[in-house]
Protein backbone atom coordinates (compact mmCIF):
# COMPACT_ATOMS: atom_id res chain seq x y z
CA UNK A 1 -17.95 -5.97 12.90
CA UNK A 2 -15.35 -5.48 15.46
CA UNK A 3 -14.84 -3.18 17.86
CA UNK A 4 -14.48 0.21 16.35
CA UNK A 5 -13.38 4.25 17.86
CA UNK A 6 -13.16 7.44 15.41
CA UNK A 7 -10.14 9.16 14.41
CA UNK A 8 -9.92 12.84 13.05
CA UNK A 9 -7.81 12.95 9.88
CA UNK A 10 -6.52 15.83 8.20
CA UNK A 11 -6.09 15.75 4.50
CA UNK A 12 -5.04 18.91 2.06
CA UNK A 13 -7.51 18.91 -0.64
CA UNK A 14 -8.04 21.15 -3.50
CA UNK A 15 -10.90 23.13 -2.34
CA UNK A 16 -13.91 21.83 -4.95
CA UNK A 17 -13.20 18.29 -4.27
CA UNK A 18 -12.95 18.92 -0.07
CA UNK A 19 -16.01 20.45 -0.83
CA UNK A 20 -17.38 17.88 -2.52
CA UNK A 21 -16.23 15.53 0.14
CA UNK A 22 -17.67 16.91 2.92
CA UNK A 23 -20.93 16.93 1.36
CA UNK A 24 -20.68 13.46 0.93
CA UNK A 25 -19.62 13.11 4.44
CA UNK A 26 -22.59 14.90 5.52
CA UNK A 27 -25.10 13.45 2.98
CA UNK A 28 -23.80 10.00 3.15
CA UNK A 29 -21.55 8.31 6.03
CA UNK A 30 -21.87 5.48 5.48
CA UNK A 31 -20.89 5.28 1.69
CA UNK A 32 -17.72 7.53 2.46
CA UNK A 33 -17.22 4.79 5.41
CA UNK A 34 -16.96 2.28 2.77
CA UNK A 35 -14.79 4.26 0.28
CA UNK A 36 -12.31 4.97 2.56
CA UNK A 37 -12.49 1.55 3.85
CA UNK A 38 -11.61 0.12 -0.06
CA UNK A 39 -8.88 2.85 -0.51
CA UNK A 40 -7.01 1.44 2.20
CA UNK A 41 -7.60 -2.16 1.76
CA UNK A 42 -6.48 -1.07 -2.36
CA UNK A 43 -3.58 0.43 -1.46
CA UNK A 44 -2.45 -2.19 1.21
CA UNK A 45 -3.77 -4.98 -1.66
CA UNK A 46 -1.25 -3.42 -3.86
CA UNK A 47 1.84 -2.54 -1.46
CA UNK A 48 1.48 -6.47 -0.70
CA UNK A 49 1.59 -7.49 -4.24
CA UNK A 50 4.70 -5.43 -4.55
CA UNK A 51 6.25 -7.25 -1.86
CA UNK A 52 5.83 -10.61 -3.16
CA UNK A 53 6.29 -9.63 -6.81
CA UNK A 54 9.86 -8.50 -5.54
CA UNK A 55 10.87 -11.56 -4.19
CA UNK A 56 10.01 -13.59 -7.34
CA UNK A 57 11.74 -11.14 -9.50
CA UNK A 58 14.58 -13.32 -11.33
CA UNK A 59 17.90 -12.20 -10.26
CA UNK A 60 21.50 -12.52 -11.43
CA UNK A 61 23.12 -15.99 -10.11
CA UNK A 62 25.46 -14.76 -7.18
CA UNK A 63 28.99 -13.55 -8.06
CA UNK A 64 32.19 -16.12 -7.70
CA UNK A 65 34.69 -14.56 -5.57
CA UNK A 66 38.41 -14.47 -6.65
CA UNK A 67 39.19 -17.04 -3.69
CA UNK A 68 36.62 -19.31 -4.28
CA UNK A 69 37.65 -19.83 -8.02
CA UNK A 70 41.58 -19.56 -7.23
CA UNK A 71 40.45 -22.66 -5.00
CA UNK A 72 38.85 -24.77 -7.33
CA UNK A 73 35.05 -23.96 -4.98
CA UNK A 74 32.89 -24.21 -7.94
């Protein structure tokens, strides 16, 4: 694995599932490593998707301006 530092991040939780999540952090790092580690990778997985899903959407065949059909441009 690469090079790696620690970050602190602060997250509002409701207060049994911080709970719960500290005991996990506590109990087991490593596995809350990991899960945080496949909720970002999830989320960027699916912002991506968006992205190119977007740019093969189908769109409407661009508009004919009044000059270009007044001009015979078609």
């Amino acid at each position: 694995m690469s090079e790696s530092r620690s970050i602190n991040l602060v997250v509002n939780l409701p207060v049994h599932i911080a709970d719960e999540v500290e005991r996990v952090q506590q109990t087991d790092p490593e596995f809350f490593e990991n899960l945080l580690v496949y909720g970002l990778v999830r989320r960027a997985t699916f912002a991506r998707l968006q992205g190119v899903m977007a740019l093969h959407r189908p769109s409407s065949p661009p508009r004919q301006s009044s000059l270009e059909s007044s001009i015979g441009l078609t």
